[in-house]
N, C-alpha and C. Protein backbone atom coordinates (compact mmCIF):
# COMPACT_ATOMS: atom_id res chain seq x y z
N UNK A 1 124.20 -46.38 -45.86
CA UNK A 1 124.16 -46.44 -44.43
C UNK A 1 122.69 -46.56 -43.99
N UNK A 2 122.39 -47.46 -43.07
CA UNK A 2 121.21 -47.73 -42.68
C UNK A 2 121.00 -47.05 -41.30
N UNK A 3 119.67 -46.41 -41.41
CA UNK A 3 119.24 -45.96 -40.08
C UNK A 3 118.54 -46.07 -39.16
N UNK A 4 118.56 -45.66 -37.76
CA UNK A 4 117.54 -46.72 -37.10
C UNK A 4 116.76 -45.87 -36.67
N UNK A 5 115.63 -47.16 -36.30
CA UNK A 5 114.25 -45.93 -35.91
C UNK A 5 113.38 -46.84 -36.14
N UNK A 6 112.08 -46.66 -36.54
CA UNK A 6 110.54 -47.17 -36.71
C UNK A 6 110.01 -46.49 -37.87
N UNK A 7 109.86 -47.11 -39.16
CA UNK A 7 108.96 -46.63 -40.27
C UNK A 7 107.50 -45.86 -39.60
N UNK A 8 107.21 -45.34 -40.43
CA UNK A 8 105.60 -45.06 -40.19
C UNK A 8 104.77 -45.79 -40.33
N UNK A 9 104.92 -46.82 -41.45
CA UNK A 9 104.27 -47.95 -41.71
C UNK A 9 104.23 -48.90 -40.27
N UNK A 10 105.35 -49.00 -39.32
CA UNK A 10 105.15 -49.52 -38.14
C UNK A 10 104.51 -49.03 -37.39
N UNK A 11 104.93 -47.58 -37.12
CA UNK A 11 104.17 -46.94 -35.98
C UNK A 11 102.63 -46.72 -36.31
N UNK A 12 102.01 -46.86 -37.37
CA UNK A 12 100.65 -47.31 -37.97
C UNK A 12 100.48 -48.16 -37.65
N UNK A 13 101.00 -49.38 -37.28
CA UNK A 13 100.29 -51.04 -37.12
C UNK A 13 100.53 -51.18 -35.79
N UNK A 14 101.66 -50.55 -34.72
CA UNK A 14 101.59 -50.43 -33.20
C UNK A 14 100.08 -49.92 -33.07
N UNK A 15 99.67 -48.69 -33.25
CA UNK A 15 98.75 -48.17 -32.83
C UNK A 15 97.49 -48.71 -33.23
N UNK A 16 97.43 -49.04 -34.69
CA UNK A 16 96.05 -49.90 -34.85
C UNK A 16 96.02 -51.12 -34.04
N UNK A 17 96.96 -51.96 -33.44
CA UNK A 17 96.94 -52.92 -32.92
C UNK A 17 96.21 -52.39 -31.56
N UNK A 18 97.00 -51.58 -30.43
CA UNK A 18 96.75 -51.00 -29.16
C UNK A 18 95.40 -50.71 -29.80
N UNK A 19 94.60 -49.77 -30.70
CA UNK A 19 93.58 -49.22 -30.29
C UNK A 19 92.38 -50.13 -30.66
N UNK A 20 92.33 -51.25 -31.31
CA UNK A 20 91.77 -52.48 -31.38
C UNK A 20 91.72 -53.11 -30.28
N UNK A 21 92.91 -53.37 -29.30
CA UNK A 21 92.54 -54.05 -28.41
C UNK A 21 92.16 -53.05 -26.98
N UNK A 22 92.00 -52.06 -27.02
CA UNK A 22 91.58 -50.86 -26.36
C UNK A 22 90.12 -51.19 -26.03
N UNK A 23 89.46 -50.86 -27.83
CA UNK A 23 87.64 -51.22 -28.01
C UNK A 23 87.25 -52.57 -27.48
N UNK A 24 88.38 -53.53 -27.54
CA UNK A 24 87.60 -54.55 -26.78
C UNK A 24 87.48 -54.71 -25.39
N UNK A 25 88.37 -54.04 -24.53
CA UNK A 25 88.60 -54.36 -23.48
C UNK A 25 88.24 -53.10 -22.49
N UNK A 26 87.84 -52.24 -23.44
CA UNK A 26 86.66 -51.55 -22.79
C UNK A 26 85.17 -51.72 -21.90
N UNK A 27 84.63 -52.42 -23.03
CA UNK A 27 82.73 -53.04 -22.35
C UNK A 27 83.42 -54.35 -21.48
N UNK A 28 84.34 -54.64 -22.03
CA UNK A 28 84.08 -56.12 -20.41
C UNK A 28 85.02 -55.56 -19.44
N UNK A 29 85.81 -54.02 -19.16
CA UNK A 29 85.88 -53.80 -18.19
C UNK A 29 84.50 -53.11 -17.59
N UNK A 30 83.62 -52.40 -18.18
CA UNK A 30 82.93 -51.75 -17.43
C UNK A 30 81.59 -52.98 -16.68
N UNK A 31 81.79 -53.74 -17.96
CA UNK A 31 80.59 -55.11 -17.18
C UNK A 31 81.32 -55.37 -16.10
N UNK A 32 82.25 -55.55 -16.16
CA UNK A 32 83.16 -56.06 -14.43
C UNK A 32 82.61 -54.90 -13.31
N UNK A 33 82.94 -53.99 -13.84
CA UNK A 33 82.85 -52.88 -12.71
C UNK A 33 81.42 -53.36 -11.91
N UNK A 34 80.29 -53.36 -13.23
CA UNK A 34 79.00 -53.76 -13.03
C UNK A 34 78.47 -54.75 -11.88
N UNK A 35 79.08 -55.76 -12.50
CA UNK A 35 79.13 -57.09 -12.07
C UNK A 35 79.75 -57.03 -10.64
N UNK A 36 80.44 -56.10 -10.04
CA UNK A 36 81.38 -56.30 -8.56
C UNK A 36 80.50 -55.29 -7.85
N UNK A 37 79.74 -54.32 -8.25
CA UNK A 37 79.23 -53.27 -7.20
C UNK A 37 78.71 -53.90 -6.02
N UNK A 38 78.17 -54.99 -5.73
CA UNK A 38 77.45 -55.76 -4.85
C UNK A 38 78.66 -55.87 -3.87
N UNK A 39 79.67 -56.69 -4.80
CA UNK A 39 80.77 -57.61 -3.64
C UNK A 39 81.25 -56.36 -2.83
N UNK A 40 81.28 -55.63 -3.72
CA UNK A 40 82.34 -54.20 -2.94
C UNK A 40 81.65 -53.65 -2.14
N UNK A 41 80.09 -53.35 -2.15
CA UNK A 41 79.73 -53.25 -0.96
C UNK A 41 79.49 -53.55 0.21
N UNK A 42 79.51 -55.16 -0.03
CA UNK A 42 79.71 -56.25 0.78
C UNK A 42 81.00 -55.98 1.79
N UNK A 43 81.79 -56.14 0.82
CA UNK A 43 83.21 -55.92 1.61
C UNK A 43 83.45 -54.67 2.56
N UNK A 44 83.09 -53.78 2.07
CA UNK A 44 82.88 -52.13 2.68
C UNK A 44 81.94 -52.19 4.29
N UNK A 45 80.49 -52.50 3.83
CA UNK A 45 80.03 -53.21 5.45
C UNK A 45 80.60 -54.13 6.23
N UNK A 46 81.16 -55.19 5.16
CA UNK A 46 81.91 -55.99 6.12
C UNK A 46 82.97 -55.34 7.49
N UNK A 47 83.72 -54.75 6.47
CA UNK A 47 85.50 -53.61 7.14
C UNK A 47 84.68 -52.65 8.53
N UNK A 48 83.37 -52.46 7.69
CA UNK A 48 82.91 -51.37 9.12
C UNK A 48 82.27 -52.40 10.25
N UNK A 49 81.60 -53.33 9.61
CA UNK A 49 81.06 -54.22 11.12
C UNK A 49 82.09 -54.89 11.83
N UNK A 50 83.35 -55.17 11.43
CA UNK A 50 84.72 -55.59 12.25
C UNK A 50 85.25 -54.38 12.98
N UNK A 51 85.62 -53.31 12.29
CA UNK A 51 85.87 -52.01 12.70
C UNK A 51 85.36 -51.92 14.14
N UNK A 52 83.82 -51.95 13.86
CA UNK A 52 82.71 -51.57 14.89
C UNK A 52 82.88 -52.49 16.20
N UNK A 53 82.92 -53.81 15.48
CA UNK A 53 82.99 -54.87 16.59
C UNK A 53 84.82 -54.75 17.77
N UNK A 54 85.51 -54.55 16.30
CA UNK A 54 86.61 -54.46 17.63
C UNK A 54 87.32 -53.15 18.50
N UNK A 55 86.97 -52.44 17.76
CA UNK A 55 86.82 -51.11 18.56
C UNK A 55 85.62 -50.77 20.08
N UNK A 56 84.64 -51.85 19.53
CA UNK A 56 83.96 -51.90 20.97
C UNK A 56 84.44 -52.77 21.80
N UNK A 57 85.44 -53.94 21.56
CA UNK A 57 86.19 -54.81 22.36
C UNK A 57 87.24 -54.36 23.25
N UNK A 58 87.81 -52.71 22.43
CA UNK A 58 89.15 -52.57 22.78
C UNK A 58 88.52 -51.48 24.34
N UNK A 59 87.41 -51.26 23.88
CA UNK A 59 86.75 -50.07 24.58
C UNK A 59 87.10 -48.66 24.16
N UNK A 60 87.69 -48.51 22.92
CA UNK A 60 88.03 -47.53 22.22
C UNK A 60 86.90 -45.86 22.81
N UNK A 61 87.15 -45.35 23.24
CA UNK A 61 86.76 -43.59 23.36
C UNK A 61 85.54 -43.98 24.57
N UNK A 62 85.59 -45.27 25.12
CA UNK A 62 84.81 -45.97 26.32
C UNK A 62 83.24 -45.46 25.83
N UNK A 63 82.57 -45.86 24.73
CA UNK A 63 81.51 -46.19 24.03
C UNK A 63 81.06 -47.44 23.23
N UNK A 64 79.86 -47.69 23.05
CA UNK A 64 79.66 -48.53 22.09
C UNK A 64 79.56 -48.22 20.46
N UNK A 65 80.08 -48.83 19.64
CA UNK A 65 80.23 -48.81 18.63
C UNK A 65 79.25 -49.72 17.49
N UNK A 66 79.00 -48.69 16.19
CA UNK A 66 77.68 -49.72 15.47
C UNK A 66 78.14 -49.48 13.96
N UNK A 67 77.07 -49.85 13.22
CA UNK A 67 77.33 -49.26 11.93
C UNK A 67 75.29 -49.11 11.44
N UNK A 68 75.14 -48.14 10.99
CA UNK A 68 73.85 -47.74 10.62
C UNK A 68 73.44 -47.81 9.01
N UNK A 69 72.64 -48.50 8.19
CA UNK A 69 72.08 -48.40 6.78
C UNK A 69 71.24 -47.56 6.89
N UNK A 70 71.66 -46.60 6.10
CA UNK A 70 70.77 -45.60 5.69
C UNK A 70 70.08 -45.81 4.08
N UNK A 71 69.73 -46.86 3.92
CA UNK A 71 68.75 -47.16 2.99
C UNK A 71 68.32 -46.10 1.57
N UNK A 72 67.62 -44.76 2.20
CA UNK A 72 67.11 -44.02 1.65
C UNK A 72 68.25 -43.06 0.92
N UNK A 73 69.32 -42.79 1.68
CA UNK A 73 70.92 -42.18 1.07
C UNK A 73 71.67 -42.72 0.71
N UNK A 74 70.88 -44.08 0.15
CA UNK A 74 72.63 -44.84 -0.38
C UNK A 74 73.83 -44.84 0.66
N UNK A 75 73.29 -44.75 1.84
CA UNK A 75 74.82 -45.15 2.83
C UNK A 75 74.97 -46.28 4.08
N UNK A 76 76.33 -46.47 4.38
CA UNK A 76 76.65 -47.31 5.53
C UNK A 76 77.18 -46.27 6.14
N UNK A 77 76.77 -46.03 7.36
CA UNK A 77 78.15 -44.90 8.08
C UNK A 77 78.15 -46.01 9.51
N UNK A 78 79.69 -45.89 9.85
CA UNK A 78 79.94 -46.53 11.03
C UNK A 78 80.18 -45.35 11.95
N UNK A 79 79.92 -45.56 13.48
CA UNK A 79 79.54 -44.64 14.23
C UNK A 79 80.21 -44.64 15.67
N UNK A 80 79.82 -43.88 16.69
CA UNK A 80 80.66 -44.05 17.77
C UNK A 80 79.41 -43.85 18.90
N UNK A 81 78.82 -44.54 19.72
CA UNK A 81 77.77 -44.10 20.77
C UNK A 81 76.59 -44.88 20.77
N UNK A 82 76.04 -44.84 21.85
CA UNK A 82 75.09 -45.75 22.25
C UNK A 82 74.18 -46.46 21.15
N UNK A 83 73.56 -45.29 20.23
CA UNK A 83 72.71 -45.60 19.02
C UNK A 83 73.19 -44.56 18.01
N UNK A 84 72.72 -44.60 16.75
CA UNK A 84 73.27 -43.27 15.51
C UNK A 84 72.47 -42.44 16.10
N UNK A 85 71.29 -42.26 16.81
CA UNK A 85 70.78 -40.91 16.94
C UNK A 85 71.19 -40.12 17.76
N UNK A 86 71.89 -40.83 18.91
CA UNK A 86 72.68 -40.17 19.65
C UNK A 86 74.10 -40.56 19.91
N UNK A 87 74.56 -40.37 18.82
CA UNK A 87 76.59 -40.89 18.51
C UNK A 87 77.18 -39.80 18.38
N UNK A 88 78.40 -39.66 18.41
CA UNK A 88 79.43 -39.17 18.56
C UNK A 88 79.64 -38.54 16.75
N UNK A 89 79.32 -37.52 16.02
CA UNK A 89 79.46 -37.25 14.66
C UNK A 89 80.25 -37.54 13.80
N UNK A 90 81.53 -36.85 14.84
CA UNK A 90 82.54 -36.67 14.35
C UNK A 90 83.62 -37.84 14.05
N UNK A 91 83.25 -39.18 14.76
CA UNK A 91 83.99 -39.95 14.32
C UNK A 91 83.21 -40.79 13.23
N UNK A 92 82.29 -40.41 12.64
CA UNK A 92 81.52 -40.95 11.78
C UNK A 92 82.79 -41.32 10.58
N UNK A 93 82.07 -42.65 9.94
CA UNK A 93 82.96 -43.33 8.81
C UNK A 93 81.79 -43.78 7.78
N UNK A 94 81.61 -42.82 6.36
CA UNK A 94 80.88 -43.07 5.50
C UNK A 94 80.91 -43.91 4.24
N UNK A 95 80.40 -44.59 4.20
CA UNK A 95 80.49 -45.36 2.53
C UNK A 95 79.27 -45.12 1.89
N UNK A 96 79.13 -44.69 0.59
CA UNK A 96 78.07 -44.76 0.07
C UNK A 96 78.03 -45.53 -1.12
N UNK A 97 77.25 -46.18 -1.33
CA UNK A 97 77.21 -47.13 -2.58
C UNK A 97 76.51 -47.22 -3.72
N UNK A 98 76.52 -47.79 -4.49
CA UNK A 98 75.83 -47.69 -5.74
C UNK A 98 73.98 -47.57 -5.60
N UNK A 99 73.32 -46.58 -6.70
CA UNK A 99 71.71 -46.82 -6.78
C UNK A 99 71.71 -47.83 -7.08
N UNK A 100 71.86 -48.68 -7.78
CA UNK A 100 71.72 -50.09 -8.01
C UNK A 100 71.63 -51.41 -6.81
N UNK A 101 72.07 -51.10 -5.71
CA UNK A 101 72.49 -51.94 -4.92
C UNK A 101 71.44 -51.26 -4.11
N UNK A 102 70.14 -52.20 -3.51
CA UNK A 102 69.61 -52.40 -2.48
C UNK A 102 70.22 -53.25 -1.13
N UNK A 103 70.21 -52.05 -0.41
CA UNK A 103 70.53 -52.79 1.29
C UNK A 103 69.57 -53.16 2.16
N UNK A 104 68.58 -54.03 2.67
CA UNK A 104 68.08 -54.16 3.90
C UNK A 104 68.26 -54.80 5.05
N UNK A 105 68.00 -54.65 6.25
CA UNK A 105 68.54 -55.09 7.35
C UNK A 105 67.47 -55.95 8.14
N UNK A 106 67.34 -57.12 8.73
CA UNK A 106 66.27 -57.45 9.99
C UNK A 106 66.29 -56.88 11.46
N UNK A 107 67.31 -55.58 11.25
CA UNK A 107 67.57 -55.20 13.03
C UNK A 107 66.86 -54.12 12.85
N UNK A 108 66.58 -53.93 14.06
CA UNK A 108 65.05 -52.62 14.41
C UNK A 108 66.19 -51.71 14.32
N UNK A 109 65.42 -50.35 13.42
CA UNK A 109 66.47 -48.97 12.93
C UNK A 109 67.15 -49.15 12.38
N UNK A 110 67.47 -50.39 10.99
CA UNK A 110 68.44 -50.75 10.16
C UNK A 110 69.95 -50.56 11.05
N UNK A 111 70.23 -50.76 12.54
CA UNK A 111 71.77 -50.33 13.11
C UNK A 111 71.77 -51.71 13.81
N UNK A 112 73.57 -51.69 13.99
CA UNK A 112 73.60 -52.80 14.52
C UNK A 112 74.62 -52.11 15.30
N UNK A 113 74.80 -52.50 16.98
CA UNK A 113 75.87 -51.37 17.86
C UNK A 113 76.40 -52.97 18.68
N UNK A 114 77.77 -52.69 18.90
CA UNK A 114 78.74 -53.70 19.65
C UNK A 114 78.66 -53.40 21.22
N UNK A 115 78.83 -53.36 22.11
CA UNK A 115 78.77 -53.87 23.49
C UNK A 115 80.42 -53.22 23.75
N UNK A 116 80.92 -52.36 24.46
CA UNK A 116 82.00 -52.06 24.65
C UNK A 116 82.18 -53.08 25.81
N UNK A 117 83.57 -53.44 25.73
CA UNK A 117 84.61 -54.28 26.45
C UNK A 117 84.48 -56.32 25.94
N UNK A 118 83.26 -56.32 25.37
CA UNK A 118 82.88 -57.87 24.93
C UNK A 118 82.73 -57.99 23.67
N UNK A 119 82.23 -56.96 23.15
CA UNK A 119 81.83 -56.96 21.29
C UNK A 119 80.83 -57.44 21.20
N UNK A 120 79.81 -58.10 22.04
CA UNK A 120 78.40 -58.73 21.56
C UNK A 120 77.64 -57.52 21.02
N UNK A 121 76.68 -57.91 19.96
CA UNK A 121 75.61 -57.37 19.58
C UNK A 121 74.56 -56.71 20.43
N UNK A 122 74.19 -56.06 20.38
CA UNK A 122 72.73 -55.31 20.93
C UNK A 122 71.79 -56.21 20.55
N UNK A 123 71.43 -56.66 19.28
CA UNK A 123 70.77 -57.57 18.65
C UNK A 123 71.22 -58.10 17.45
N UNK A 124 70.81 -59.19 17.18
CA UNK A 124 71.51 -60.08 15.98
C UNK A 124 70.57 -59.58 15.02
N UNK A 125 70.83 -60.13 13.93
CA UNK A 125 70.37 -60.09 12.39
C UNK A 125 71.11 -60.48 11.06
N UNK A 126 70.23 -59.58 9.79
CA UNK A 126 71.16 -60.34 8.72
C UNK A 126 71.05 -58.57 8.16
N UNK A 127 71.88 -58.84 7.06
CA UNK A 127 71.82 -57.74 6.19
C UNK A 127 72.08 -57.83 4.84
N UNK A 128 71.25 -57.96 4.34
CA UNK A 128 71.01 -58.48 2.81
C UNK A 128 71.44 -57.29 1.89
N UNK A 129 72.40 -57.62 0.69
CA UNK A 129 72.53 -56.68 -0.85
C UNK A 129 72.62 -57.42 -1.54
N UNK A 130 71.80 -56.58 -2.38
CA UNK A 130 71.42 -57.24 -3.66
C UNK A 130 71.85 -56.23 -5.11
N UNK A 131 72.39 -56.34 -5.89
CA UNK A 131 72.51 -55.81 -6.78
C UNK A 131 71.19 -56.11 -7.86
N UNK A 132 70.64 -54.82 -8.40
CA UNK A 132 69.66 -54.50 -9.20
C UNK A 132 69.71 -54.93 -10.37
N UNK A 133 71.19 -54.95 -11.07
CA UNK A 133 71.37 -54.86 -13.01
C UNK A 133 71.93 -56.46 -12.91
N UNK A 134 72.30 -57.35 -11.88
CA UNK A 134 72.96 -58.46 -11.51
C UNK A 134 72.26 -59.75 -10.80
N UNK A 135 72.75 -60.83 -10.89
CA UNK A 135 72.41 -62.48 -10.08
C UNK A 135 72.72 -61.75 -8.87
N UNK A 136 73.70 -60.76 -8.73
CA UNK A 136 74.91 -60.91 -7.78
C UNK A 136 74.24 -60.53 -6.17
N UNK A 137 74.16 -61.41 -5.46
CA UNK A 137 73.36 -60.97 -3.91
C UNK A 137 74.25 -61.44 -2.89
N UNK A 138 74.19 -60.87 -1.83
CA UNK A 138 74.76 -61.35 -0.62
C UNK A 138 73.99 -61.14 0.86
N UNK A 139 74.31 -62.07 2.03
CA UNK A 139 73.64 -61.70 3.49
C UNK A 139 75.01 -62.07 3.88
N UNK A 140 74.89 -60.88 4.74
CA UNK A 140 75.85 -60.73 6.86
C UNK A 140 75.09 -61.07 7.15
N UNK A 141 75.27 -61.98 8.12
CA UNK A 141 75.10 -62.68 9.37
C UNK A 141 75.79 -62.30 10.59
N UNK A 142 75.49 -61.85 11.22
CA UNK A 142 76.10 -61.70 12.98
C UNK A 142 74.71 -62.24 13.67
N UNK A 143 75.96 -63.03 14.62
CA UNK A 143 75.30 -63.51 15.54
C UNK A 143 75.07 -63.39 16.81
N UNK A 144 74.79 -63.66 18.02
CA UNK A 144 74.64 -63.60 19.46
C UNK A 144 75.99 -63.12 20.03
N UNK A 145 77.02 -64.19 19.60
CA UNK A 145 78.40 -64.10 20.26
C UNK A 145 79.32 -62.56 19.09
N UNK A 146 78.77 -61.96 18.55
CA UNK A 146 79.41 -60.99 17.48
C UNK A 146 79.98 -61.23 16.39
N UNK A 147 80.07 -62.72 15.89
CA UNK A 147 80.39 -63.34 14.89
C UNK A 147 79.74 -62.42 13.73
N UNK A 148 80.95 -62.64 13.07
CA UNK A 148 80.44 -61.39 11.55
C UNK A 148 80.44 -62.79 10.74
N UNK A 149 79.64 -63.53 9.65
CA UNK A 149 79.81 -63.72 8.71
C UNK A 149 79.11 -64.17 7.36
């Protein structure tokens, strides 16, 4: 009578197989990770300068709305009030991003604040990241009319 199941001799060659392809697919996930820190921060300022922009359109909490680089803390926080020095705290929205990833901005006080009821800018600019260990760089652009892109 024959029985069923999996030799050991199999369940030896399942597992050497899985843990072979484990070691490889280890380092080119973490180079990926590497390789995306830029975009993802990209994307992250992006979500808050739309955030910012249409929440000052809707006239949301009847303030203007911005998002501030804090350069020196590794952060983006999006904000609620005239400027970050004098905003609203508590609705603060933080991202912080990789040491690797340099942020700088061309707007005076690294902030950029929306115009409640229109969404225009306070002032235009760009906002440049660059990843450190990477090619990988990017600029925002907003413009006059609040165009994010």
């Amino acid at each position: 009578m024959k029985e069923k199941g999996f030799t050991i001799v199999e369940l030896l060659v399942t597992i050497g197989i899985v843990v072979i392809v484990s070691a490889l697919a280890i380092p080119l996930y973490g180079r990926w990770q590497i390789d995306n820190q830029a975009e993802f921060a990209r994307n992250n300022i992006f979500q808050f300068l739309h955030l910012a922009r249409s929440r000052a359109q809707a006239g949301h909490h009847d303030v203007r709305h911005g998002v501030y680089i804090n350069g020196s803390a590794k952060q983006a926080v999006y904000y609620e009030g005239a400027e970050y020095a004098n905003r609203a705290s508590q609705y603060d929205r933080v991202f912080s991003y990789a040491d690797t990833i340099d942020i700088s901005t061309t707007m005076a006080g690294d902030e950029i604040s929306f115009r409640q009821g229109s969404g225009r800018p306070i002032a235009t600019g760009t906002i440049s990241i660059v990843d450190l260990n990477s090619p990988n760089s990017y600029t925002i652009f907003i413009n006059a009319t609040g165009v994010i892109e």
